[in-house]
Each structure stands twice: as structure tokens, then as C-alpha cells.
C-alpha atoms as a PDB file:
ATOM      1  CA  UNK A   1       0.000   0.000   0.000  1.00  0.00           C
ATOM      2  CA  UNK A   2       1.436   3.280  -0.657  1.00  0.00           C
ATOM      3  CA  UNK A   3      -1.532   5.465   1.167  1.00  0.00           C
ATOM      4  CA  UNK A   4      -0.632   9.177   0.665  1.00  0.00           C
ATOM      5  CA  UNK A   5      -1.633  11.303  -1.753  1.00  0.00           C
ATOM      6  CA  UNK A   6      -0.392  14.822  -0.715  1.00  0.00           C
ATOM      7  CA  UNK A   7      -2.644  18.201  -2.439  1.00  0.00           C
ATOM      8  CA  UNK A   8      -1.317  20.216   0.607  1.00  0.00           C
ATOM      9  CA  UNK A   9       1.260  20.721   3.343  1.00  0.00           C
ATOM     10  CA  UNK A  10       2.229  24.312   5.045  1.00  0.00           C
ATOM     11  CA  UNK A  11       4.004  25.045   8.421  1.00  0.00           C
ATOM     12  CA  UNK A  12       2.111  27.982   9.450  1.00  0.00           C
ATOM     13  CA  UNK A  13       4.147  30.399  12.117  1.00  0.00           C
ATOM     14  CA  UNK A  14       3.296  32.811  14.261  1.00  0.00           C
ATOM     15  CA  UNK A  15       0.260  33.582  12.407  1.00  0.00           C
ATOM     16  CA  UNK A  16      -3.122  34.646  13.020  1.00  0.00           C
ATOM     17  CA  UNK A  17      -5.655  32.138  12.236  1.00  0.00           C
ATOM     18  CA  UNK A  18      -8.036  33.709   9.437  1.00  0.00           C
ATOM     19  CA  UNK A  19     -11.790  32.843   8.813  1.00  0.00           C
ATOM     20  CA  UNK A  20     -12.343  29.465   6.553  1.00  0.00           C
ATOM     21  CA  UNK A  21     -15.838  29.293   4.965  1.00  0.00           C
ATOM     22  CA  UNK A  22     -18.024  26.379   5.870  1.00  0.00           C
ATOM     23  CA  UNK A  23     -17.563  23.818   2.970  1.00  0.00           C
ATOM     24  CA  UNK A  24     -17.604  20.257   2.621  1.00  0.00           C
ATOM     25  CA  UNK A  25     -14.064  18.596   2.059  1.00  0.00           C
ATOM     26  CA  UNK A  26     -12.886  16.612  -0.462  1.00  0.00           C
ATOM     27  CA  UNK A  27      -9.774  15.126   1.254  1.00  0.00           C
ATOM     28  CA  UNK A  28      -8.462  14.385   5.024  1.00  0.00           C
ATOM     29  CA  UNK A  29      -7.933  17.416   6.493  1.00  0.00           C
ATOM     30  CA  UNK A  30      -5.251  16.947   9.730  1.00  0.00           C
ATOM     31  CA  UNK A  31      -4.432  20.291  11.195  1.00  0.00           C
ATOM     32  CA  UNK A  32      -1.647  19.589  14.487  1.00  0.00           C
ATOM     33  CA  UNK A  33      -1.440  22.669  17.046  1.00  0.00           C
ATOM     34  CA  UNK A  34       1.932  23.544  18.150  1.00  0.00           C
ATOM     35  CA  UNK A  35       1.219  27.036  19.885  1.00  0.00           C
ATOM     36  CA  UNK A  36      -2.101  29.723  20.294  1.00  0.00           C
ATOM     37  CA  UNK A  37      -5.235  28.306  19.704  1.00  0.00           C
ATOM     38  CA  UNK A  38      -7.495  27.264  16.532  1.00  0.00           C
ATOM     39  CA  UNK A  39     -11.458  27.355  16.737  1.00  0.00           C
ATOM     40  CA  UNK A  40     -13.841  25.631  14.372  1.00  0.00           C
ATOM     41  CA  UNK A  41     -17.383  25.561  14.355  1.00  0.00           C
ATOM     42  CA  UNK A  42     -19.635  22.987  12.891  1.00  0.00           C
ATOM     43  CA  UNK A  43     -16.446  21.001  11.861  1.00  0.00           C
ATOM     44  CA  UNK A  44     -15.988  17.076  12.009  1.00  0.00           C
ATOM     45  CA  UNK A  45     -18.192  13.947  11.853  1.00  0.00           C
ATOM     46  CA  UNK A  46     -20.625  15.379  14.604  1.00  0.00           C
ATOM     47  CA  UNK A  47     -20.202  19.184  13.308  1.00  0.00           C
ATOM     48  CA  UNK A  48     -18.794  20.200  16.420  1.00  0.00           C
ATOM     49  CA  UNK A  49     -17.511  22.995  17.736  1.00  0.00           C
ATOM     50  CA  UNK A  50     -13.726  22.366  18.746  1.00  0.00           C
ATOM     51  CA  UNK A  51     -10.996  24.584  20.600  1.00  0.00           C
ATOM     52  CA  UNK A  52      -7.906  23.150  19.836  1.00  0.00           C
ATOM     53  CA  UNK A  53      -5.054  24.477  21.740  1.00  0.00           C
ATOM     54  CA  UNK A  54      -0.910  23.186  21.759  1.00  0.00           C
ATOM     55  CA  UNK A  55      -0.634  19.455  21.764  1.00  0.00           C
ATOM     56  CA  UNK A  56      -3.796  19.243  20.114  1.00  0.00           C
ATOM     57  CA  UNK A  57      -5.093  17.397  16.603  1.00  0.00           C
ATOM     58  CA  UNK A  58      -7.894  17.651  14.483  1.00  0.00           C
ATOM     59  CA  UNK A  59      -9.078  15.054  11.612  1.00  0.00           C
ATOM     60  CA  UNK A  60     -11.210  16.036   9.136  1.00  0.00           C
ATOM     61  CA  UNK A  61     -12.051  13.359   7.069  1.00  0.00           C
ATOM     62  CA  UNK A  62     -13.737  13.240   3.014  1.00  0.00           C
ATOM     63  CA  UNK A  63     -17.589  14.816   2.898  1.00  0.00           C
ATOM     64  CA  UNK A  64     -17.027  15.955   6.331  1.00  0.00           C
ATOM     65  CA  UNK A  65     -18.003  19.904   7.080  1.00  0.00           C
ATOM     66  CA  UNK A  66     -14.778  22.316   7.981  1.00  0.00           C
ATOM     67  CA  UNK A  67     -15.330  25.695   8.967  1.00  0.00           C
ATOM     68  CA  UNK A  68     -12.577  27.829  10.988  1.00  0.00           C
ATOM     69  CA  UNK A  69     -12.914  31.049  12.830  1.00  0.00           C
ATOM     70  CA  UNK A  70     -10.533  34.147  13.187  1.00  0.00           C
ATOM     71  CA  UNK A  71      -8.886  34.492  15.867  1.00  0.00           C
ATOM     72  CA  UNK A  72      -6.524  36.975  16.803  1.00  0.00           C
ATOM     73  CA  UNK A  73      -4.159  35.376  19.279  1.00  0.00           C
ATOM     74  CA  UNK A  74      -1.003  34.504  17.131  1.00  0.00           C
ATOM     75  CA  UNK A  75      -0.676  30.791  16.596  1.00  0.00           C
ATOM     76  CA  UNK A  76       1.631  27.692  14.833  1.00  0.00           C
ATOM     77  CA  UNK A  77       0.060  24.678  13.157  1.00  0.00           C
ATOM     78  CA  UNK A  78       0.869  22.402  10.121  1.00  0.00           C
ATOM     79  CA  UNK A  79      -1.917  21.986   7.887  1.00  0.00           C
ATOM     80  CA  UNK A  80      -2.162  18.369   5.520  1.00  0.00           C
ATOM     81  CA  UNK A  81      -4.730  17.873   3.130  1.00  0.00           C
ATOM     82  CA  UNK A  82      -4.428  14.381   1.608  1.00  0.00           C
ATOM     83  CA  UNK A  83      -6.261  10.876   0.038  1.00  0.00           C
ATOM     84  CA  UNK A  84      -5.227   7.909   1.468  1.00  0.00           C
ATOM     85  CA  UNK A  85      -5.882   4.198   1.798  1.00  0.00           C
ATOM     86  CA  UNK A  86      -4.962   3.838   5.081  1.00  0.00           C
ATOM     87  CA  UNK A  87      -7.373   2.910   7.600  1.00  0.00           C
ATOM     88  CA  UNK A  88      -7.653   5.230   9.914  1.00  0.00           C
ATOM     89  CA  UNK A  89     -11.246   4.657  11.296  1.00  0.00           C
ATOM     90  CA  UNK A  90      -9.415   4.081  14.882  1.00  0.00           C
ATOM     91  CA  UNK A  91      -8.127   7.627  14.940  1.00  0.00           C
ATOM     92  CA  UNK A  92     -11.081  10.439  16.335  1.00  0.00           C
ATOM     93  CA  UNK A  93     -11.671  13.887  15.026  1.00  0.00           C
ATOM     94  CA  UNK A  94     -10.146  15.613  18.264  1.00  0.00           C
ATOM     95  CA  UNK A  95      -6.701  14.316  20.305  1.00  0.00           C
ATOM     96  CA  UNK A  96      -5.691  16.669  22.794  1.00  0.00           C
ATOM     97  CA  UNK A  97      -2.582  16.764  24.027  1.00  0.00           C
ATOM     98  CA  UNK A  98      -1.394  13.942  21.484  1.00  0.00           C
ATOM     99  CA  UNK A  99       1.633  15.554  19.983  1.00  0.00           C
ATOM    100  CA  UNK A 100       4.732  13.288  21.156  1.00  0.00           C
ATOM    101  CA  UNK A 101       8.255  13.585  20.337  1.00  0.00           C
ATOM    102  CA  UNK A 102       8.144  11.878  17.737  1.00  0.00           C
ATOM    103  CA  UNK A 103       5.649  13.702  16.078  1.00  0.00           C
ATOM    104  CA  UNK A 104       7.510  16.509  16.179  1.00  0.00           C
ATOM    105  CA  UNK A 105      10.657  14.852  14.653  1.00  0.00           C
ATOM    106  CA  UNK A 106       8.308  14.141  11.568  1.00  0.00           C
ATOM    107  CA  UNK A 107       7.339  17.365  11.420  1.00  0.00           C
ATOM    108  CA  UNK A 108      10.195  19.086  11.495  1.00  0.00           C
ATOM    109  CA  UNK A 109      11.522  16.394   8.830  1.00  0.00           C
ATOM    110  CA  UNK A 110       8.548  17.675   6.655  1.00  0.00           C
ATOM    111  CA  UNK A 111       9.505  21.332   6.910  1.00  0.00           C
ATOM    112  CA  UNK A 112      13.358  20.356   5.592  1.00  0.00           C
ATOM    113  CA  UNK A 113      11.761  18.567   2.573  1.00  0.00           C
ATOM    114  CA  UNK A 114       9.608  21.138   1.796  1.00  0.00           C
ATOM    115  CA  UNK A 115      11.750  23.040  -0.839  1.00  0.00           C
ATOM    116  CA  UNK A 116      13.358  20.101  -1.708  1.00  0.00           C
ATOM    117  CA  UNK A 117      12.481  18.177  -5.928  1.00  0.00           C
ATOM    118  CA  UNK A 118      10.174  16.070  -5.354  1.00  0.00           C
ATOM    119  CA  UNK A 119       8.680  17.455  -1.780  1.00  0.00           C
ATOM    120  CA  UNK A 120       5.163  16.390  -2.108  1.00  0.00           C
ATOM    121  CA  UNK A 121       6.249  13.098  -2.570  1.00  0.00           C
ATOM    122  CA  UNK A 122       8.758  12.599   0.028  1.00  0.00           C
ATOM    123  CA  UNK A 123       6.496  14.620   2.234  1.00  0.00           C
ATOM    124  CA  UNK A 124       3.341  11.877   1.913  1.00  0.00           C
ATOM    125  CA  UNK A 125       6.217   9.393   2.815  1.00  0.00           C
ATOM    126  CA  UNK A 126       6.845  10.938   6.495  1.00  0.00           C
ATOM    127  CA  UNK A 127       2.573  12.076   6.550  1.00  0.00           C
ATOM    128  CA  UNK A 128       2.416   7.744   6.446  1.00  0.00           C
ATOM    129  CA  UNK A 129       4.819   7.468   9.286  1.00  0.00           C
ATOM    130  CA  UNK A 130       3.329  10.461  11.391  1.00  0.00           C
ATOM    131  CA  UNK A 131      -0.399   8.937  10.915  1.00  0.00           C
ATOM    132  CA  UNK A 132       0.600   5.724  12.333  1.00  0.00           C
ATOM    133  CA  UNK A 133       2.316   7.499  15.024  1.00  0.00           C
ATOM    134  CA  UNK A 134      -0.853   8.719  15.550  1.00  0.00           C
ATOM    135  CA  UNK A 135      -3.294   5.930  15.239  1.00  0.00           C
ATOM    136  CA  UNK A 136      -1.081   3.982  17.155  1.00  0.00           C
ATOM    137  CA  UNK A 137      -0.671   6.573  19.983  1.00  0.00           C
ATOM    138  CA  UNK A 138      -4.788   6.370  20.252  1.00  0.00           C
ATOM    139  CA  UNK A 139      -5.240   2.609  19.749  1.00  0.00           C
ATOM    140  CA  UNK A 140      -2.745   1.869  22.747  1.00  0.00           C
ATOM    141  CA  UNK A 141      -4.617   3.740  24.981  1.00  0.00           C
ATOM    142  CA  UNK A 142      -7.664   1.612  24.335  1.00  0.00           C
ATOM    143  CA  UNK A 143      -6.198  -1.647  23.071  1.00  0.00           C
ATOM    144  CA  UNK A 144      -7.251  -4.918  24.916  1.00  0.00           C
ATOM    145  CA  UNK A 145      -3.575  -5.822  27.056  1.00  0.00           C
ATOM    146  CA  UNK A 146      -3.605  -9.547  24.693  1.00  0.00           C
ATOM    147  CA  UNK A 147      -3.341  -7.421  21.833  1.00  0.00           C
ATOM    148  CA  UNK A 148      -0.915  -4.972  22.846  1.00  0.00           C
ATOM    149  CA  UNK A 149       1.501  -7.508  23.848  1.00  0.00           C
ATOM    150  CA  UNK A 150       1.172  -9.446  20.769  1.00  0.00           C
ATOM    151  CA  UNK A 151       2.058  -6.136  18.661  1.00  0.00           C
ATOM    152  CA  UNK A 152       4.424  -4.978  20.718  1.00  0.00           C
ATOM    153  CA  UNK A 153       5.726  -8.865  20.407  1.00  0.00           C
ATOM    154  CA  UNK A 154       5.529  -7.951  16.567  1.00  0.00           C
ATOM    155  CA  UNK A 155       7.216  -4.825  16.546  1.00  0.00           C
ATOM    156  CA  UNK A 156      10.599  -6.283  17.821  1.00  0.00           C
ATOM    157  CA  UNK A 157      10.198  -9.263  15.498  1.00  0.00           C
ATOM    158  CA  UNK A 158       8.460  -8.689  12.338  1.00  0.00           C
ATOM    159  CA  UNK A 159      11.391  -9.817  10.456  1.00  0.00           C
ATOM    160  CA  UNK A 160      11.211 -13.285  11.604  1.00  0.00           C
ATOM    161  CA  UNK A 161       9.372 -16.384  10.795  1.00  0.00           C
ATOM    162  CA  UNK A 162       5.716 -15.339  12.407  1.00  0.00           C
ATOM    163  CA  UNK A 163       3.161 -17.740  12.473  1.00  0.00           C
ATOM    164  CA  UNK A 164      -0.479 -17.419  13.631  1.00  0.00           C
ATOM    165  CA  UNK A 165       0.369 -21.020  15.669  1.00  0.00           C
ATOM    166  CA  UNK A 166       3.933 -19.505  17.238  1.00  0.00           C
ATOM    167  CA  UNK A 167       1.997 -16.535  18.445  1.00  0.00           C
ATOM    168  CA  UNK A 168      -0.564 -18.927  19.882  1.00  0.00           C
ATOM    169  CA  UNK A 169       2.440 -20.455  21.699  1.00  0.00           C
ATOM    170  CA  UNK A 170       4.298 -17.711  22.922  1.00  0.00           C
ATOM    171  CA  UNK A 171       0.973 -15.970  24.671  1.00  0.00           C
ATOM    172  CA  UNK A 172      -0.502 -19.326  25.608  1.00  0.00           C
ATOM    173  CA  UNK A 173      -3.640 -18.405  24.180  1.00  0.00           C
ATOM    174  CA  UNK A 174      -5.594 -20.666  20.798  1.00  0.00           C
ATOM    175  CA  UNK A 175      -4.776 -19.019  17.580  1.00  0.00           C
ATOM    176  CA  UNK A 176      -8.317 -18.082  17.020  1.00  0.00           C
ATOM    177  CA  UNK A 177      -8.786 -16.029  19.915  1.00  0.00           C
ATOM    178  CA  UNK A 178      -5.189 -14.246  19.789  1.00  0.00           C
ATOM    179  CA  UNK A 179      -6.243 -13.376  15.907  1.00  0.00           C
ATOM    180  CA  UNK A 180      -9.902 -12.140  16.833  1.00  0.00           C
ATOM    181  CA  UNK A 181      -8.032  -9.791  19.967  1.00  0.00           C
ATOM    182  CA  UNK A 182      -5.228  -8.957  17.811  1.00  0.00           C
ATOM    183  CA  UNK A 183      -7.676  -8.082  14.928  1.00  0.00           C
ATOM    184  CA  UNK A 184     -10.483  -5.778  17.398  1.00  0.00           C
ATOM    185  CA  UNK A 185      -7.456  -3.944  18.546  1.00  0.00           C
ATOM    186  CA  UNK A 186      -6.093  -2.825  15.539  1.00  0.00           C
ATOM    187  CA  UNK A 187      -8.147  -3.076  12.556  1.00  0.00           C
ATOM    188  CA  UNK A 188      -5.546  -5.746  11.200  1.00  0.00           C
ATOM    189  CA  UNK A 189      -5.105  -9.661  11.351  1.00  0.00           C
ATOM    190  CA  UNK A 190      -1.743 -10.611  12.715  1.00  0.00           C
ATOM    191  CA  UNK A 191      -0.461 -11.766   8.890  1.00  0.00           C
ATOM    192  CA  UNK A 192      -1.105  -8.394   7.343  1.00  0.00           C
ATOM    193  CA  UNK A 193       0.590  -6.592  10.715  1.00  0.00           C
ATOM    194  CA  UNK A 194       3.516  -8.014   9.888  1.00  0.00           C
ATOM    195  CA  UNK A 195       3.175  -7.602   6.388  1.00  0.00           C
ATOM    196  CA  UNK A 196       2.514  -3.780   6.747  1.00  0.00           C
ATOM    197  CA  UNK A 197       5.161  -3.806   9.241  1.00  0.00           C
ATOM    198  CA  UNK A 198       7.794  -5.061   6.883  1.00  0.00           C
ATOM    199  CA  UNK A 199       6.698  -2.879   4.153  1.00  0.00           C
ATOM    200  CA  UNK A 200       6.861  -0.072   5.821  1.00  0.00           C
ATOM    201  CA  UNK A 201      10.584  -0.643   7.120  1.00  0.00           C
ATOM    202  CA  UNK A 202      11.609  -1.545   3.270  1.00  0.00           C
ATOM    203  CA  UNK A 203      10.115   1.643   2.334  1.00  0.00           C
ATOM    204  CA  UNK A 204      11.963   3.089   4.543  1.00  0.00           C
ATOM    205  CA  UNK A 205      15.338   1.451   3.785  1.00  0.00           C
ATOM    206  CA  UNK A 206      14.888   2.174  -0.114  1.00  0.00           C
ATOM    207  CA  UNK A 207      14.395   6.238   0.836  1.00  0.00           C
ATOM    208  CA  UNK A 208      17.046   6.552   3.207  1.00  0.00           C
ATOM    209  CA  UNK A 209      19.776   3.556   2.414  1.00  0.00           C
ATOM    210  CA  UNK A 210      22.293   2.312  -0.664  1.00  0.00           C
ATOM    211  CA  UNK A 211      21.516  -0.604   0.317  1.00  0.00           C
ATOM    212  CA  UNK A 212      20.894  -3.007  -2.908  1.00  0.00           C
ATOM    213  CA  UNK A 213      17.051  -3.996  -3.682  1.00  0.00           C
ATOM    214  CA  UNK A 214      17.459  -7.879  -2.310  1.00  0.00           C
ATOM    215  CA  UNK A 215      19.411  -6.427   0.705  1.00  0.00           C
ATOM    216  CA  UNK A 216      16.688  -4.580   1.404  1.00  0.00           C
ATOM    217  CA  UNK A 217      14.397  -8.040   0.806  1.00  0.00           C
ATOM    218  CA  UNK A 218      16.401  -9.771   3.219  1.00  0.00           C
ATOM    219  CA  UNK A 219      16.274  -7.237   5.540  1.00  0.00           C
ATOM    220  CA  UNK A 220      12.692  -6.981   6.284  1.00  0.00           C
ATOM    221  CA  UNK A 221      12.445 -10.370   6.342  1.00  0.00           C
ATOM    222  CA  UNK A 222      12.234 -12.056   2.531  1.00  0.00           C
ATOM    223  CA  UNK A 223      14.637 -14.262   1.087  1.00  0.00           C
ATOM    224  CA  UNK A 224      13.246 -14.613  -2.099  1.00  0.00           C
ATOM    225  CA  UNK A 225      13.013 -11.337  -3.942  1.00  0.00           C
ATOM    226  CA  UNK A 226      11.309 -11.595  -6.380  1.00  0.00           C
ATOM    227  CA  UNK A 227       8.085 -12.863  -4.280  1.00  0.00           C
ATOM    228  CA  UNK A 228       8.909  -9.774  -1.792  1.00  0.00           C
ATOM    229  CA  UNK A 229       9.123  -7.309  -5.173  1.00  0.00           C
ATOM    230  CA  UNK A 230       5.689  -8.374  -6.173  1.00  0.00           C
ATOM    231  CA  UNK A 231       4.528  -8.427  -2.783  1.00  0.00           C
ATOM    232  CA  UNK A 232       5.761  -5.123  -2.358  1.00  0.00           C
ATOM    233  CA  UNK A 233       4.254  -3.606  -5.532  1.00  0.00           C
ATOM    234  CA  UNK A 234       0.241  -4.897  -4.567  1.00  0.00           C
ATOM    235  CA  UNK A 235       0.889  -3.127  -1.244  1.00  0.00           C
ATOM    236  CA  UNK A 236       3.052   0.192  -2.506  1.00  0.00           C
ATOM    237  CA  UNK A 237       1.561   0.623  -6.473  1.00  0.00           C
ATOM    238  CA  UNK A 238       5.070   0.313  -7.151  1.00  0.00           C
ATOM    239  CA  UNK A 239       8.463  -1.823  -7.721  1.00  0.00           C
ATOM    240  CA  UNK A 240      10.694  -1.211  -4.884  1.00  0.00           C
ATOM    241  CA  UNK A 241      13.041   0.575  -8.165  1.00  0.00           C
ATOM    242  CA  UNK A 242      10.308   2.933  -9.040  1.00  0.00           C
ATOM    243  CA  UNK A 243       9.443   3.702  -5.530  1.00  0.00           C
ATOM    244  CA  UNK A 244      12.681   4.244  -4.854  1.00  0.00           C
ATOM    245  CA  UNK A 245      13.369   6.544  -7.812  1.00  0.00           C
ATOM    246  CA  UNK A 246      10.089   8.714  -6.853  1.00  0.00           C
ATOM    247  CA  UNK A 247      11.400   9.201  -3.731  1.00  0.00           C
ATOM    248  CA  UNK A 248      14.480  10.682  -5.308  1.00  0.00           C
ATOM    249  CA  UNK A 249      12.684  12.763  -7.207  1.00  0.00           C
ATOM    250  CA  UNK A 250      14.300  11.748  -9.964  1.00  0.00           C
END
């Protein structure tokens, strides 16, 4: 899956929030407060009215109403209108006081790519990382403790031999029930976890490493290469060359 499609991205600083018109969006709208404060009215799946203040998020998802109000207070956000693929049903309109570290590492990664050939592009690749952060940040909070084991389990060791019967094992739990957790917690069966985990950390090694194409197959987990290159173009929309080269910009 390669789930970002990027129409806008701006840093805004030390500005004063101006008046938006009440419209219907076309695209996920993700505004992230960093300082001052950002009201909208009517805005969201419930057309709510919203104060976000530093810390804060706001997800504004395709047919969904967005209307903002002046304000004159002085304020910084980052603004993202996109399409994706991505499931991100878990994630709510409103998080307050959800901006990590980490977040803020991807944003400020955004802001160097941003006059950069090929921004957009390379931009949508650290919007996919930052969304996770996100929906993952929520779904902890919530997530049964079975299944949070089991991905945190995964997260170490995606790039090994996972089966649904040596998670089974490991938790002590049948392989029905640790699926049907696993799956209630985050959207995902255990299989296409690791699948999306993997993908994700070859994407990741083709953007920011020389390392050769079945290096990069081997390190995610896939000795084969050609069956990883095919399995990474159904989930990317692209050979691991031409993501590569996009990512370039060349």
C-alpha cells in the first residue's frame, strides 16, 4: 500500500488564524497545534464545535463539514490535506494533548523537505509514518492488554518467521482467539501486521539507504526477492526501483 496522496502541506508560524468558509471537504484534512489556539465551528463527523489548543489534533475526514474562525491570538500549526488508503477509522476527530516527540521529529523532517524536488512526494512518505504514530498513539490507549503484547511482540520481530500457531504459543492463548483480539485492537489480522510492518521498514530502507534492492528483501524479512518485489508492488503501487526513484525525485 502506498496510502498518501499529498494536495497540501504548510508550516504555518506565528500567524493569526483567518476565517475558513463552511464547505464540505474533499480530502483528510489533519491540522496539528503547536502554539495559540485554533477554533472551528460545525467542523468534524458530529459538526462540532472544537478549541484546539498546543498538543492538540484535528481530523477532518472526506464529505465531512470544515469551517474555521478568526482568531486573533497569534498561533503555529501544520496543515495536511491528503487521500489515502490507510485505515484510519481508529483515529477520532479531536486528540488533545497527542503531539509526542516523535511527532515533532516528523514534522520538522517535513519542513526540511519542503523546498526540496520532489517534496510532495517525500512529504506523503513521512505524513504515512506520522499517521501511524498517531493511530497507534490512540489505539494503545484503548487496546485490549492480549493485543498490545502481541504487537508490541511484533514490533521487535516482524522480520522473523511469524506464524499465527507460534503466536498462539508464545501468549498461551488458541490461535483463534489471539487473531480475533489482535484483529479488534487494531483493525488488522496478525499476517497483514507483519506484512505492513515489513513494508513499511523496506520503504523506509529504499528512501534513506544504498543498500541493494534484495538487501533490502532480506532485511525486512524475505529471502526470495522476487516474491517480496511483487509483494511489495500490490501493497506500494510500485516496484521497490520505481518507488525508490520517486522518492528521489528523480
Amino acid at each position: 500500500m502506498d496510502p498518501i496522496k499529498l494536495h497540501y502541506y504548510n508550516h504555518h508560524f506565528g500567524v493569526h488564524p483567518r476565517h475558513v468558509r463552511r464547505g464540505r471537504v474533499r480530502y483528510y484534512d489533519l491540522t496539528i497545534v503547536l502554539g495559540g489556539t485554533l477554533y472551528y465551528v460545525g467542523s468534524g463527523a458530529a459538526l462540532e464545535n472544537v478549541e484546539l489548543k498546543a498538543g492538540d489534533f484535528f481530523l477532518i475526514r472526506p464529505g465531512e463539514y470544515r469551517q474555521r474562525l478568526d482568531s486573533e491570538p497569534v498561533a503555529e500549526y501544520v496543515s495536511f490535506n491528503f487521500l489515502t488508503d490507510m485505515n484510519l477509522s481508529s483515529v477520532p476527530n479531536v486528540s488533545t494533548d497527542a503531539v509526542t516527540a516523535e511527532i515533532r521529529m516528523l514534522l520538522n523532517a517535513c519542513d526540511g523537505f519542503l523546498n526540496t524536488e520532489g517534496a510532495f512526494d517525500k512529504i506523503g512518505y513521512l505524513l504515512g509514518a506520522l499517521l501511524l504514530t498517531i493511530r497507534d498513539t490512540v489505539s494503545n490507549a484503548h487496546m485490549h492488554p492480549l493485543a498490545l503484547e502481541i504487537k508490541n511482540h511484533l514490533l521487535k520481530h516482524y522480520t522473523d518467521r511469524v506464524t499465527l500457531e507460534s503466536i498462539a504459543e508464545q501468549f498461551h492463548f488458541s490461535v483463534s482467539y489471539c487473531n480475533n483480539v489482535f484483529k479488534r485492537g487494531t483493525g488488522q489480522t496478525i499476517v497483514d501486521f507483519v506484512i505492513g510492518e515489513r513494508m513499511r521498514k523496506a520503504k523506509e530502507l529504499l528512501v534513506y539507504t544504498d543498500f541493494t534492492l534484495p538487501e533490502v528483501a532480506l532485511k525486512v524479512g524475505y529471502e526470495d526477492y522476487n516474491y517480496f518485489s511483487r509483494l511489495f508492488k500490490k501493497h506500494v503501487r510500485a516496484t521497490p526501483t520505481q518507488y525508490r526513484a520517486r522518492c528521489a525525485g528523480k
